[in-house]
C-alpha atoms as a PDB file:
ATOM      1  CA  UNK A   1     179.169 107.102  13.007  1.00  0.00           C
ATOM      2  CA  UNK A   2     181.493 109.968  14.049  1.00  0.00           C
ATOM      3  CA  UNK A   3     181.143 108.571  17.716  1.00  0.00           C
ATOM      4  CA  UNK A   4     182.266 105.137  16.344  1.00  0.00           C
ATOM      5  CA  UNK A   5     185.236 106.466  14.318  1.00  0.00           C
ATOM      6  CA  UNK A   6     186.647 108.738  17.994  1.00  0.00           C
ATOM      7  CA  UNK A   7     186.355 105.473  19.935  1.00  0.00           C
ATOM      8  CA  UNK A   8     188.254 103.428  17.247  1.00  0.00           C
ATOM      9  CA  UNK A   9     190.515 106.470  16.598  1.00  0.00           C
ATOM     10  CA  UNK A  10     191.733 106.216  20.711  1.00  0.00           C
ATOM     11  CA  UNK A  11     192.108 102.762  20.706  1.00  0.00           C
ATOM     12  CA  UNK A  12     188.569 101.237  21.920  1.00  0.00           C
ATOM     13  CA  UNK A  13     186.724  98.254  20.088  1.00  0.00           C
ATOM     14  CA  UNK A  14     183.434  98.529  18.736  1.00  0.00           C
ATOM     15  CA  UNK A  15     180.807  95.746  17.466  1.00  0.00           C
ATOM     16  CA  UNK A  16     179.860  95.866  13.694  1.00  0.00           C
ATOM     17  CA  UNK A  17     177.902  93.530  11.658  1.00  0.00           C
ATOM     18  CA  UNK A  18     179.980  90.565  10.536  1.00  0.00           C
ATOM     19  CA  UNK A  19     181.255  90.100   6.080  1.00  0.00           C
ATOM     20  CA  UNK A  20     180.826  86.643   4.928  1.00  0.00           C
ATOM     21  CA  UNK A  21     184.557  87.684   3.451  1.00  0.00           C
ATOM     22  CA  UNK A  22     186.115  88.359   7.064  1.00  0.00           C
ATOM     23  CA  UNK A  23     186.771  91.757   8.802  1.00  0.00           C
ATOM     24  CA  UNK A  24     190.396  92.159   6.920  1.00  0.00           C
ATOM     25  CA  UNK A  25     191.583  92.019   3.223  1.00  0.00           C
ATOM     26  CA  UNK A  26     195.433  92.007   3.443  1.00  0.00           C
ATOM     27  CA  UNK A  27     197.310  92.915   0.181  1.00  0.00           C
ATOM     28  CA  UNK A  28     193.902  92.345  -2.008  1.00  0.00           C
ATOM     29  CA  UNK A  29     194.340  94.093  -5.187  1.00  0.00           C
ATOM     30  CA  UNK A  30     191.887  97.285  -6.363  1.00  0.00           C
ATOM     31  CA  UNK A  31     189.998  95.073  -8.734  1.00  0.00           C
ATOM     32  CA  UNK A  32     189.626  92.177  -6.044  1.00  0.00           C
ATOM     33  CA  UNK A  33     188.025  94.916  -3.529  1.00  0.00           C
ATOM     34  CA  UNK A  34     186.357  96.730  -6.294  1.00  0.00           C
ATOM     35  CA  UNK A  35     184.572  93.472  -7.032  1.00  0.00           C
ATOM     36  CA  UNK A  36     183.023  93.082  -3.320  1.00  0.00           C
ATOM     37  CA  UNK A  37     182.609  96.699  -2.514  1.00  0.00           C
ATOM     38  CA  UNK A  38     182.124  98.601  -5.618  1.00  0.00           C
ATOM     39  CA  UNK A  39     184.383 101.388  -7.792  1.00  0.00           C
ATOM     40  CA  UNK A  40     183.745 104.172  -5.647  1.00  0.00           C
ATOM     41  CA  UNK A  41     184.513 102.464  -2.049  1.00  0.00           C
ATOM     42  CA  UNK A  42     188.024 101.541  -3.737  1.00  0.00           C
ATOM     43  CA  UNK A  43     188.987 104.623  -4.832  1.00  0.00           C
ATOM     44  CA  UNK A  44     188.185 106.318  -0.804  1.00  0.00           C
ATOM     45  CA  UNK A  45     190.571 103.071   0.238  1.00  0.00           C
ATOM     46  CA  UNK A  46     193.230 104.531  -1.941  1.00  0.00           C
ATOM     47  CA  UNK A  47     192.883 108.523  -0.850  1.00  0.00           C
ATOM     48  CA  UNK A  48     192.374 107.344   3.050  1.00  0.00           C
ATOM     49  CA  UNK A  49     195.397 108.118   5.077  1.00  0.00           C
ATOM     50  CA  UNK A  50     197.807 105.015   6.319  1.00  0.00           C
ATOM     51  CA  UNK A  51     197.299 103.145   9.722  1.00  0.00           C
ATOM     52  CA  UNK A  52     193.832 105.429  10.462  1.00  0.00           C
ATOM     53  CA  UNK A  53     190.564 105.037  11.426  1.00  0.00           C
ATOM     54  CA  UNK A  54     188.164 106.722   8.710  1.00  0.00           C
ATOM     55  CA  UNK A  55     185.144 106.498   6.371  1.00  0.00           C
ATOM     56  CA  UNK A  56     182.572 105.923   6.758  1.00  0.00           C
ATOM     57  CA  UNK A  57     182.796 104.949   3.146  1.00  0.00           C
ATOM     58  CA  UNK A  58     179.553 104.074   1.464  1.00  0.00           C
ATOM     59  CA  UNK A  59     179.496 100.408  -0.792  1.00  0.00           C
ATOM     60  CA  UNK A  60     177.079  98.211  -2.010  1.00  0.00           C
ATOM     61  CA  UNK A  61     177.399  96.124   1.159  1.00  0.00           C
ATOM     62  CA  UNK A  62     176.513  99.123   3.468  1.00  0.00           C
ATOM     63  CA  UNK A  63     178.380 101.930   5.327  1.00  0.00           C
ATOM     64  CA  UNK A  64     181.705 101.194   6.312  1.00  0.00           C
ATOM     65  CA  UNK A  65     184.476 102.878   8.648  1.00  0.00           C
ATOM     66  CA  UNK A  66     188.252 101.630   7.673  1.00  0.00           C
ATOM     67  CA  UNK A  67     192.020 101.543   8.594  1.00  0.00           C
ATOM     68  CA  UNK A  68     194.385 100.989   5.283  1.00  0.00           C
ATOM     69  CA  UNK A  69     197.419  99.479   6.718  1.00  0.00           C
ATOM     70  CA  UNK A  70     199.503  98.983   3.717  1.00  0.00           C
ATOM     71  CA  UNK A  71     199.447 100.171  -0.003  1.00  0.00           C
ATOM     72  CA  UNK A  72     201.376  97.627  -2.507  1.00  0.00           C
ATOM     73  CA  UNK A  73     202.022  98.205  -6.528  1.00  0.00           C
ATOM     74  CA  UNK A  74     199.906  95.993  -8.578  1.00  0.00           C
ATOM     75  CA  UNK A  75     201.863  92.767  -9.276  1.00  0.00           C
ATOM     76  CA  UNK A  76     201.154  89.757 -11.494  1.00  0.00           C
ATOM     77  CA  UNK A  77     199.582  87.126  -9.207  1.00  0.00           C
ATOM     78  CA  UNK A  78     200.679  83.421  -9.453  1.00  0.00           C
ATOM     79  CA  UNK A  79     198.437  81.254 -11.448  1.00  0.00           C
ATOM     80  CA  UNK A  80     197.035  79.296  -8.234  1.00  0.00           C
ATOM     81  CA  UNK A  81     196.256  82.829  -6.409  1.00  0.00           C
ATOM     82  CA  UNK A  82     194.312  83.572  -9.843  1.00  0.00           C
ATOM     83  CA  UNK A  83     192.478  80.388 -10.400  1.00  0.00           C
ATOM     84  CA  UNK A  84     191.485  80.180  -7.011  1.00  0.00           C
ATOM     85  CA  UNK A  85     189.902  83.255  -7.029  1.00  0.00           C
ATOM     86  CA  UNK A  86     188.277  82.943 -10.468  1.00  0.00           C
ATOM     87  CA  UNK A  87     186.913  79.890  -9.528  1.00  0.00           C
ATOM     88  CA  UNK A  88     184.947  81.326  -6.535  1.00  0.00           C
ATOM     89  CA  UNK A  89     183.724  84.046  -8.563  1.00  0.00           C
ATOM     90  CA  UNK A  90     182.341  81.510 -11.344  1.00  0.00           C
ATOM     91  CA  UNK A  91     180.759  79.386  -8.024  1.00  0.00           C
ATOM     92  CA  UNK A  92     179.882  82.466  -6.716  1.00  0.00           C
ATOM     93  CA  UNK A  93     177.822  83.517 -10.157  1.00  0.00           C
ATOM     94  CA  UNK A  94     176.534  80.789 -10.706  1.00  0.00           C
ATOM     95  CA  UNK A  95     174.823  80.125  -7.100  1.00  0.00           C
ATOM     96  CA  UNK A  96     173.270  83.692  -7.142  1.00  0.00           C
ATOM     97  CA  UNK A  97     172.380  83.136 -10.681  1.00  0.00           C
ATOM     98  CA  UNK A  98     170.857  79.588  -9.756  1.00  0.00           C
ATOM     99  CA  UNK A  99     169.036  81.104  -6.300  1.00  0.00           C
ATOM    100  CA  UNK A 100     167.853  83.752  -8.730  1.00  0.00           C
ATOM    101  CA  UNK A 101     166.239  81.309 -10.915  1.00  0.00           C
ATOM    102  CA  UNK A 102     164.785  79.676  -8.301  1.00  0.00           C
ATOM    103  CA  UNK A 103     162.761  82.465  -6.481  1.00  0.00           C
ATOM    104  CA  UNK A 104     161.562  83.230 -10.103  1.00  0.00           C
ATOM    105  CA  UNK A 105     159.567  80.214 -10.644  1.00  0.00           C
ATOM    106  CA  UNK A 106     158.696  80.097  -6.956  1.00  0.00           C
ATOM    107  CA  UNK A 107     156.732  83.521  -7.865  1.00  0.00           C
ATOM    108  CA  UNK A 108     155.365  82.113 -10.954  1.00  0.00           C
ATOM    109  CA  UNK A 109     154.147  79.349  -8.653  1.00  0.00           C
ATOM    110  CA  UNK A 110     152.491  81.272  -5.517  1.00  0.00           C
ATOM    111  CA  UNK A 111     151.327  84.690  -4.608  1.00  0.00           C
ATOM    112  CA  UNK A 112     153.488  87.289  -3.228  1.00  0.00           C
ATOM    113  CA  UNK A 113     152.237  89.713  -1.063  1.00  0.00           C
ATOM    114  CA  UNK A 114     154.283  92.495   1.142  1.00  0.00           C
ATOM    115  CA  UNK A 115     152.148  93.842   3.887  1.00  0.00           C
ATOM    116  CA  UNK A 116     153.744  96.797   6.293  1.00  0.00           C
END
């Protein structure tokens, strides 16, 4: 990881494992990030210098290195920012909840067996 952080640090790209959610979060609030990468991973975001390279930060998702561009005050967000995103939570939920479910009765249905 430190050899990763010096070649992002001079300018050079290097290849990570693709997010579902996209490689940048501009102007996402704390709770919004603390929701996809856990309390802990936030609060490095907000002690990590502006505009460089650092981490690796540890979250739920893996190990991460990160450039904060910005820093904004928490603002009210306009009622279609907050529906929209409360609505992909709920689908969100409900789809893990549902795939949960799922693999649950597909145990109760068949032997599982982990071999190394």
């Amino acid at each position: 990881s430190a050899a990763l952080l010096a070649e992002l640090r001079k300018g050079g790209e290097v290849a990570g494992e693709s997010y579902w959610q996209g490689r940048s979060f501009p102007r996402y609030g704390r709770s919004m990030l603390r929701g996809m990468f856990g309390a802990d991973f936030v609060e490095s975001l907000w002690a990590a210098p502006l505009g460089e390279w650092t981490g690796p930060f540890e979250s739920p998702r893996g190990w991460h290195i990160v450039r904060v561009s910005e820093r904004h005050e928490a603002r009210l967000l306009p009622y279609a920012e907050v529906s929209a995103q409360v609505a992909r939570d709920w689908l969100a939920a409900h789809i893990d909840e549902a795939v949960a479910r799922h693999i649950e009765r597909l145990r109760e249905r068949h032997e599982v067996r982990v071999e190394r």
